[in-house]
Protein backbone atom coordinates (compact mmCIF):
# COMPACT_ATOMS: atom_id res chain seq x y z
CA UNK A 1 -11.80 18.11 -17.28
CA UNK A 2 -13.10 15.67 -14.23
CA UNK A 3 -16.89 15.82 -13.83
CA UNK A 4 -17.18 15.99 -10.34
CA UNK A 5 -21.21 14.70 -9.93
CA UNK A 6 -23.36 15.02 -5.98
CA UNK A 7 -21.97 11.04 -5.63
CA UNK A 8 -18.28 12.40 -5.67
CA UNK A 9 -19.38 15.06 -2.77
CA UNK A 10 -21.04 12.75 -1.03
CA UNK A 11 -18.51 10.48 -0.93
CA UNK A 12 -15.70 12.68 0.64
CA UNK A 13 -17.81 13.85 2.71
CA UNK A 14 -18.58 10.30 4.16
CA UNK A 15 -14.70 9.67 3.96
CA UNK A 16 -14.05 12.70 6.16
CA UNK A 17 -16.71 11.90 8.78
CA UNK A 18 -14.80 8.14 8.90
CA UNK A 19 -11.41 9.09 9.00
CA UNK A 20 -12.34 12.16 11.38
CA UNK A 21 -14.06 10.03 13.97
CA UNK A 22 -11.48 7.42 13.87
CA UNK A 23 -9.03 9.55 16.27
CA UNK A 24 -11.63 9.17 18.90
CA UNK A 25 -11.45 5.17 18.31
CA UNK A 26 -8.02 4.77 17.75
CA UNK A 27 -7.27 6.13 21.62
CA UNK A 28 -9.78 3.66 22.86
CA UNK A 29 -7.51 0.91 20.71
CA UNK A 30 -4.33 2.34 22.24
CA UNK A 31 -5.44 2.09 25.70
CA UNK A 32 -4.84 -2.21 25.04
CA UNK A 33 -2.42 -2.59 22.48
CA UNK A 34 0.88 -1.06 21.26
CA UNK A 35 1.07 1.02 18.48
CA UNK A 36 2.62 -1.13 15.71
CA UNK A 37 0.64 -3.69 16.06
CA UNK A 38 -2.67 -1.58 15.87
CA UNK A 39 -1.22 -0.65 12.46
CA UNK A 40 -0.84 -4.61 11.48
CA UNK A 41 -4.05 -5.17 12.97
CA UNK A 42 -6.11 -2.59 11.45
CA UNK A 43 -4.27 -3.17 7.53
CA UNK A 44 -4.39 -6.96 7.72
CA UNK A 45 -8.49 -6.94 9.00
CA UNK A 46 -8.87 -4.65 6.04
CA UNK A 47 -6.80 -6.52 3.98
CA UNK A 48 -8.80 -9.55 4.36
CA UNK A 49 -12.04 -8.47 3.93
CA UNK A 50 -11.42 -6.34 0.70
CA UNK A 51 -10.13 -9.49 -0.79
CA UNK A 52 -12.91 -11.56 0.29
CA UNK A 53 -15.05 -8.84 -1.53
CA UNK A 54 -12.86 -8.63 -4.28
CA UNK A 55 -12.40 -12.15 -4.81
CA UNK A 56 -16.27 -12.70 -4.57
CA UNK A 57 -16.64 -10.32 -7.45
CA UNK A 58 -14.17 -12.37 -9.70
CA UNK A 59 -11.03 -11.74 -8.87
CA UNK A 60 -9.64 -9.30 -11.71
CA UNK A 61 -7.53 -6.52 -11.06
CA UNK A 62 -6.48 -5.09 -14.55
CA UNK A 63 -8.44 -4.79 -17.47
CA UNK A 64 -5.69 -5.67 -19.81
CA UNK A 65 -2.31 -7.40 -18.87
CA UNK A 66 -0.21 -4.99 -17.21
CA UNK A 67 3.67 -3.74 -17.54
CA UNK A 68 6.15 -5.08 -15.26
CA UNK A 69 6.38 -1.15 -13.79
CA UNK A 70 2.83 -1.14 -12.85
CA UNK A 71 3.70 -3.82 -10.62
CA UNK A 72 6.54 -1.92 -9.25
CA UNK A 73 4.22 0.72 -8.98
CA UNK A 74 1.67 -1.32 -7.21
CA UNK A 75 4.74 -2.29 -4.68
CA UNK A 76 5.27 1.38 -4.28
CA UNK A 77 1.82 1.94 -3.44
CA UNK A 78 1.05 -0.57 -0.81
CA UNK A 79 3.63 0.56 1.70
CA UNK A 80 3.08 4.40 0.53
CA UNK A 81 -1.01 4.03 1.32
CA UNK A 82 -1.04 2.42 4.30
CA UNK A 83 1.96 0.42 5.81
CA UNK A 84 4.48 4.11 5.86
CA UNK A 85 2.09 6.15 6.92
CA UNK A 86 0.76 4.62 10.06
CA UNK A 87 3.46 3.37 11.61
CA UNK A 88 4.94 7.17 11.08
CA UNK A 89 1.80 8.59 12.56
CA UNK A 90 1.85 6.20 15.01
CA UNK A 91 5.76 7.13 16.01
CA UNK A 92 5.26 10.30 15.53
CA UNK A 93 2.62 11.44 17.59
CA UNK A 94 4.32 10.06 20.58
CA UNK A 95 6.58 13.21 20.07
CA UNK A 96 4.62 16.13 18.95
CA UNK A 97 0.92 17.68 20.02
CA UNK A 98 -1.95 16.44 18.62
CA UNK A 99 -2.22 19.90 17.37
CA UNK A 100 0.62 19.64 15.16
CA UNK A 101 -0.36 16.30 13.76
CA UNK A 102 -3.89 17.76 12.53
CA UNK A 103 -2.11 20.60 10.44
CA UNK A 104 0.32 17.82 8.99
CA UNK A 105 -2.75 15.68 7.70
CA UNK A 106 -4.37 18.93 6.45
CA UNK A 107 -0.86 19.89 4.90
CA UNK A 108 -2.06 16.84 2.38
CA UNK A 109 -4.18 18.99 -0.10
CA UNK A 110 -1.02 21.88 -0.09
CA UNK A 111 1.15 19.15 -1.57
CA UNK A 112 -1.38 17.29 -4.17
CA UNK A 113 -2.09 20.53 -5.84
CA UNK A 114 1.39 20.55 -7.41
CA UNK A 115 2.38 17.29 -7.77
CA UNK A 116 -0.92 16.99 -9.83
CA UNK A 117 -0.35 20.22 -12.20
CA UNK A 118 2.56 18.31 -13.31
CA UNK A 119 1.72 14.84 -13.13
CA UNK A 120 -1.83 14.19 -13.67
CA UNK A 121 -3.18 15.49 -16.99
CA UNK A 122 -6.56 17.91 -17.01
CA UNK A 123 -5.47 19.18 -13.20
CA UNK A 124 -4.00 22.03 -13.73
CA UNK A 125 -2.86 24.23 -10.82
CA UNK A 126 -5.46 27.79 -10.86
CA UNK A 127 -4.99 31.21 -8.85
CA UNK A 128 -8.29 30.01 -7.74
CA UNK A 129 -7.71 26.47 -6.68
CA UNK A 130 -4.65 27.37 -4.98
CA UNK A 131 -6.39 29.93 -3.05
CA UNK A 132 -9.37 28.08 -2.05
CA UNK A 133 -6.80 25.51 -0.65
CA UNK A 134 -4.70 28.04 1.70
CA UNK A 135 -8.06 29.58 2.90
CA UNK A 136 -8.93 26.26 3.51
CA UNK A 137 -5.60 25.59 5.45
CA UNK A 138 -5.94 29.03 7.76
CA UNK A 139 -9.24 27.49 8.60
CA UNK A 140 -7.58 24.43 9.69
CA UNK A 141 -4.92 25.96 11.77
CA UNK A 142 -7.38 28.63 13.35
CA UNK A 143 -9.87 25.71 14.00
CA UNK A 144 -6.78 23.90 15.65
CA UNK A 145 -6.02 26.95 17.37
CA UNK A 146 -2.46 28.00 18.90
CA UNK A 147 -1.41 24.06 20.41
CA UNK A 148 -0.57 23.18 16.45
CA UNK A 149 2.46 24.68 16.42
CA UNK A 150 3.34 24.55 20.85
CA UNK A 151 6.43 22.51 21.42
CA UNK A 152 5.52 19.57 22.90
CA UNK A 153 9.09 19.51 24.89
CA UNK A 154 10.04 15.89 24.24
CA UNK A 155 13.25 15.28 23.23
CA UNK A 156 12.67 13.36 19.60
CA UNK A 157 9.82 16.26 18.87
CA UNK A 158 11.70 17.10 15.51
CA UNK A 159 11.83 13.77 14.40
CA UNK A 160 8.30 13.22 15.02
CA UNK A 161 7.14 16.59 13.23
CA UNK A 162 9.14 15.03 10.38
CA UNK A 163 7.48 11.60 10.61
CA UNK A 164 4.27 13.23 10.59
CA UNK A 165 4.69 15.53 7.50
CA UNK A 166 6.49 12.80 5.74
CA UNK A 167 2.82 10.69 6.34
CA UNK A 168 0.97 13.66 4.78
CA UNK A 169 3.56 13.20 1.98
CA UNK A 170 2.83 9.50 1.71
CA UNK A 171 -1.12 10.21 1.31
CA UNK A 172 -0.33 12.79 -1.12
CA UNK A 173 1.79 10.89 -3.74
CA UNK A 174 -0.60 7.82 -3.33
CA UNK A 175 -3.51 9.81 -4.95
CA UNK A 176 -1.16 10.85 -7.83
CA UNK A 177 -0.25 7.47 -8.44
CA UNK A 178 -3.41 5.92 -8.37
CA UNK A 179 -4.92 8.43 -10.33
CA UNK A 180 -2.12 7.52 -13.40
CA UNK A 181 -2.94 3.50 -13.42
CA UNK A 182 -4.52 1.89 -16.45
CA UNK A 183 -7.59 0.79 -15.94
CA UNK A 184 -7.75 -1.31 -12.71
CA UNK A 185 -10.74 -2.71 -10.71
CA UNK A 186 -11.06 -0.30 -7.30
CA UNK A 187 -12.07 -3.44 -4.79
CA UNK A 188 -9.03 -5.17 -6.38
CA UNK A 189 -6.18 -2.25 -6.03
CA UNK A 190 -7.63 -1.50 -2.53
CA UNK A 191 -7.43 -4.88 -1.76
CA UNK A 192 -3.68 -5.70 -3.20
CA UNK A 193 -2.27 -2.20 -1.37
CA UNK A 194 -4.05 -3.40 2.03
CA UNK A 195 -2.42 -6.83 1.45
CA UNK A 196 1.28 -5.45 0.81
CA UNK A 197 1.24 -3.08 3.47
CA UNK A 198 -0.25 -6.14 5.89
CA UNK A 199 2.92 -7.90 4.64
CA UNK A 200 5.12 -5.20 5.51
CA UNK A 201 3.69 -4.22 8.68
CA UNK A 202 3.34 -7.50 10.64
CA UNK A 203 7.07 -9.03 10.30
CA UNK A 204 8.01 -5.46 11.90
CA UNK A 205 5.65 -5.53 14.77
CA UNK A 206 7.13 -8.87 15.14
CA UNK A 207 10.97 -7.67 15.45
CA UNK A 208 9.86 -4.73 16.99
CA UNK A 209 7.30 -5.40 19.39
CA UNK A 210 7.47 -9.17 20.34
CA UNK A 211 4.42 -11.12 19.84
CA UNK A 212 0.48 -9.74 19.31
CA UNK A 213 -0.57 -8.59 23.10
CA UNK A 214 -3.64 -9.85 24.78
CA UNK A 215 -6.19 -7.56 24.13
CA UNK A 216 -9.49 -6.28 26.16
CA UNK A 217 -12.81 -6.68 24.96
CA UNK A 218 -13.06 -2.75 24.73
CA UNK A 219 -9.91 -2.52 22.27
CA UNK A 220 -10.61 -5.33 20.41
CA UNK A 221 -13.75 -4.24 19.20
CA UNK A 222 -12.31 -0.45 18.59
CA UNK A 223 -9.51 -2.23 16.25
CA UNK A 224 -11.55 -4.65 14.48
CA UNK A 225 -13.78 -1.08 13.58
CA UNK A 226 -10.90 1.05 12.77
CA UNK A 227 -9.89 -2.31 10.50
CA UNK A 228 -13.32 -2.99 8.69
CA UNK A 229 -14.53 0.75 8.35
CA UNK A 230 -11.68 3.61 8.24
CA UNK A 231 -9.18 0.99 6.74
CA UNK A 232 -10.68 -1.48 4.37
CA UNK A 233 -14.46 0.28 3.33
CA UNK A 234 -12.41 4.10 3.64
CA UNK A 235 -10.20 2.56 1.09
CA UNK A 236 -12.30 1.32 -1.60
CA UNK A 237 -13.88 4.77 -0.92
CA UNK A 238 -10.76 6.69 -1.67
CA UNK A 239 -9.66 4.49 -4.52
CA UNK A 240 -13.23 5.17 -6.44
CA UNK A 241 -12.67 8.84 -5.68
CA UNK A 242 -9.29 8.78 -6.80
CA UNK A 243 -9.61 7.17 -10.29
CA UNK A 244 -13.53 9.15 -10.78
CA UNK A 245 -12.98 12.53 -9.63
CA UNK A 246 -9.04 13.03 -9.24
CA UNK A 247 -6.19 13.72 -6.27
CA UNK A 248 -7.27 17.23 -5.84
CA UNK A 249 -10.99 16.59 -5.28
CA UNK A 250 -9.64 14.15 -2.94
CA UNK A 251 -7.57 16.08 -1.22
CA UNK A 252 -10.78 18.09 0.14
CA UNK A 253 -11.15 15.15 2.47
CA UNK A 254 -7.83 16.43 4.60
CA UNK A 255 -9.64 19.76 5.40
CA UNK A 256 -12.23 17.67 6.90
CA UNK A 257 -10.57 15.37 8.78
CA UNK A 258 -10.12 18.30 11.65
CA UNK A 259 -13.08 19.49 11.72
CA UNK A 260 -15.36 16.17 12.32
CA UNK A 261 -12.46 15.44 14.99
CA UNK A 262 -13.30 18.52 16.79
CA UNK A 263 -16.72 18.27 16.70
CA UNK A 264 -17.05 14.39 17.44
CA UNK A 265 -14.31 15.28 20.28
CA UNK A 266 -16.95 17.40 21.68
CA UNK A 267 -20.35 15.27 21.32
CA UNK A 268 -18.64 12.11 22.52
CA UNK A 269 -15.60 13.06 24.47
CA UNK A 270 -17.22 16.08 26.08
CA UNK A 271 -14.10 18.35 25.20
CA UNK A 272 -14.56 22.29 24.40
CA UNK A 273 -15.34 23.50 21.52
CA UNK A 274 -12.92 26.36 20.36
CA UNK A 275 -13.74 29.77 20.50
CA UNK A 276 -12.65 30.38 17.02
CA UNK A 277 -15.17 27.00 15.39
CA UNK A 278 -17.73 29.27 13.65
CA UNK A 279 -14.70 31.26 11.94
CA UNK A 280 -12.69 28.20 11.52
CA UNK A 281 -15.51 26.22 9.76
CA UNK A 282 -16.59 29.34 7.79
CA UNK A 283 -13.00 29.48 6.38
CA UNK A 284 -12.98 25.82 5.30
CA UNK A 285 -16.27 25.56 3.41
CA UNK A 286 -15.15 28.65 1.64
CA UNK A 287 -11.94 27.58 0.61
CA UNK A 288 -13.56 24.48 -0.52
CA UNK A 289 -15.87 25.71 -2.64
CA UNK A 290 -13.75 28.39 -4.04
CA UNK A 291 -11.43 25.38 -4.70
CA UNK A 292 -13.62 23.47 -6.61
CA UNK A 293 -15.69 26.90 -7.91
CA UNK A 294 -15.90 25.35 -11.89
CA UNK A 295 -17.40 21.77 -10.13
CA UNK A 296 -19.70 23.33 -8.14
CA UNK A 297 -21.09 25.73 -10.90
CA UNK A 298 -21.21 22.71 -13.60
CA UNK A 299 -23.18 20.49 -11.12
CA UNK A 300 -26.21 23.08 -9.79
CA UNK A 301 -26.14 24.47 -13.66
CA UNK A 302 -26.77 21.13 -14.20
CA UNK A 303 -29.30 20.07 -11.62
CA UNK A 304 -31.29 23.78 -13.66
CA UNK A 305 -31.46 22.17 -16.71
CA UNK A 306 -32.57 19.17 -16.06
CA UNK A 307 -35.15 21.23 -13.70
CA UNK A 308 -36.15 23.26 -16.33
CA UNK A 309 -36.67 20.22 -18.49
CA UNK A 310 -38.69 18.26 -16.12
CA UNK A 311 -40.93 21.76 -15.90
CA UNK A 312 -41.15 21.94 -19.90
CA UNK A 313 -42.13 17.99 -20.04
């Protein structure tokens, strides 16, 4: 059984905030530079200063020498992470509503839960896990509201629905993979997955898109951000969750996502908030924490005793 500690709470909730507000920079980005090359832009800045971190701290990624299928594995994992999965969002979303591309990401936790019953040992899938989780999706899609599921009349929409589900698939057999590694240094894997999908992503900008455009001043500072914080510090984030707490813990951080988009839409953007957000955000914190109902009890219960302790002493 994980022991899922404040720290581990804390951290997804930082990871939604970052990967929730980063919609809001990644239009600025867009307004000065084409789509595949925002995704080699953002994975090689955070490739290169994970490694700078991780080569500062020594270097080391495994503990003890590992099998040649861990490094297949490790292959697997860099384009899965990071490299797949944006340049599908990126396609994607030219094609369907934004709508429809929130309720893919949040589809994330639906598909961990069970690919982790059978492949990750101690998370077993629960009548009350599951539960939590499809409370937690309704809140989602009411918090979304009606545009998730509006045809967005292009012609290519299907293929882009399928991109972007296929990108929710990505996420969600990264964090069963990563979970199942030996024991690995969490600077060092996010560092080596950044670094594979930077090779993978910048020949095909290349082919695809010509050479790097000349940026503004305005999207070059939104892509060196969405490099540097919701790419290379999100991921050393996500690793430590990952290997600590587990792929369904982490998979909270989906639900999120929508919800800090909405609301940082609103503060910054000035857009309305939906009729529907007090219901919406109601349903999400309660399918959270009927999702993780055994966490939550073990942490307070034990926050009491040591309480109770400190009032004994």
């Amino acid at each position: 059984m994980t022991d899922i500690t404040g720290r581990h709470w804390l951290m997804v909730a930082v990871l939604g905030l970052t990967w929730g507000g980063a919609f809001l920079v990644i239009k600025i980005a867009l307004r000065g530079i084409t789509p595949l090359w925002l995704a080699a832009a953002r994975i090689g800045l955070g490739a290169l200063f994970t490694s700078a971190i991780w080569l500062f701290r020594g270097g080391k990624l495994f503990t003890d020498r590992p099998a040649r299928h861990q490094l297949a594995i490790l292959v697997l994992l860099g384009l899965l992470s990071s490299a797949l999965p944006f340049m599908l969002l990126n396609w994607g979303q030219q094609y369907v509503t934004s709508g429809f591309a929130g309720v893919s990401m949040a589809s994330v936790a639906l598909i961990v839960l069970p690919l982790a019953h059978f492949f990750v040992p101690g998370e077993r899938l629960t009548w009350r896990s599951f539960l939590g989780f499809i409370i937690g999706f309704v809140g989602v899609s009411i918090l979304i509201g009606g545009q998730a599921f509006n045809s967005s009349g292009a012609e290519l929409e299907l293929m882009g629905r399928l991109a972007c589900v296929s990108a929710a698939c990505c996420y969600a057999c990264t964090s069963i993979l990563i979970r199942r590694l030996p024991k690995v240094d969490p600077i060092g894997l996010a560092a080596i997955l950044l670094l594979i999908g930077a090779l993978a992503v910048i020949p095909l900008a290349l082919i695809v898109e010509g050479s790097p455009p000349v940026v503004s001043g305005e999207a070059l500072i939104a892509t060196v951000y969405l490099g540097l914080v919701p790419t290379a510090a999100a991921s050393i984030l996500r690793v430590a969750v990952v290997r600590s707490a587990g792929p369904v813990f982490m998979s909270l951080v989906s639900y999120q996502v929508p919800m800090w988009s909405v609301l940082l839409g609103t503060f910054f953007l000035a857009e309305p908030l939906p009729s529907t957000l007090i219901w919406a955000l109601g349903l999400i914190l309660c399918g959270m924490g009927l999702s993780q109902y055994g966490a939550l009890v073990r942490l307070f219960g034990l926050r009491r005793k040591k309480s109770e302790r400190r009032l004994q002493s």
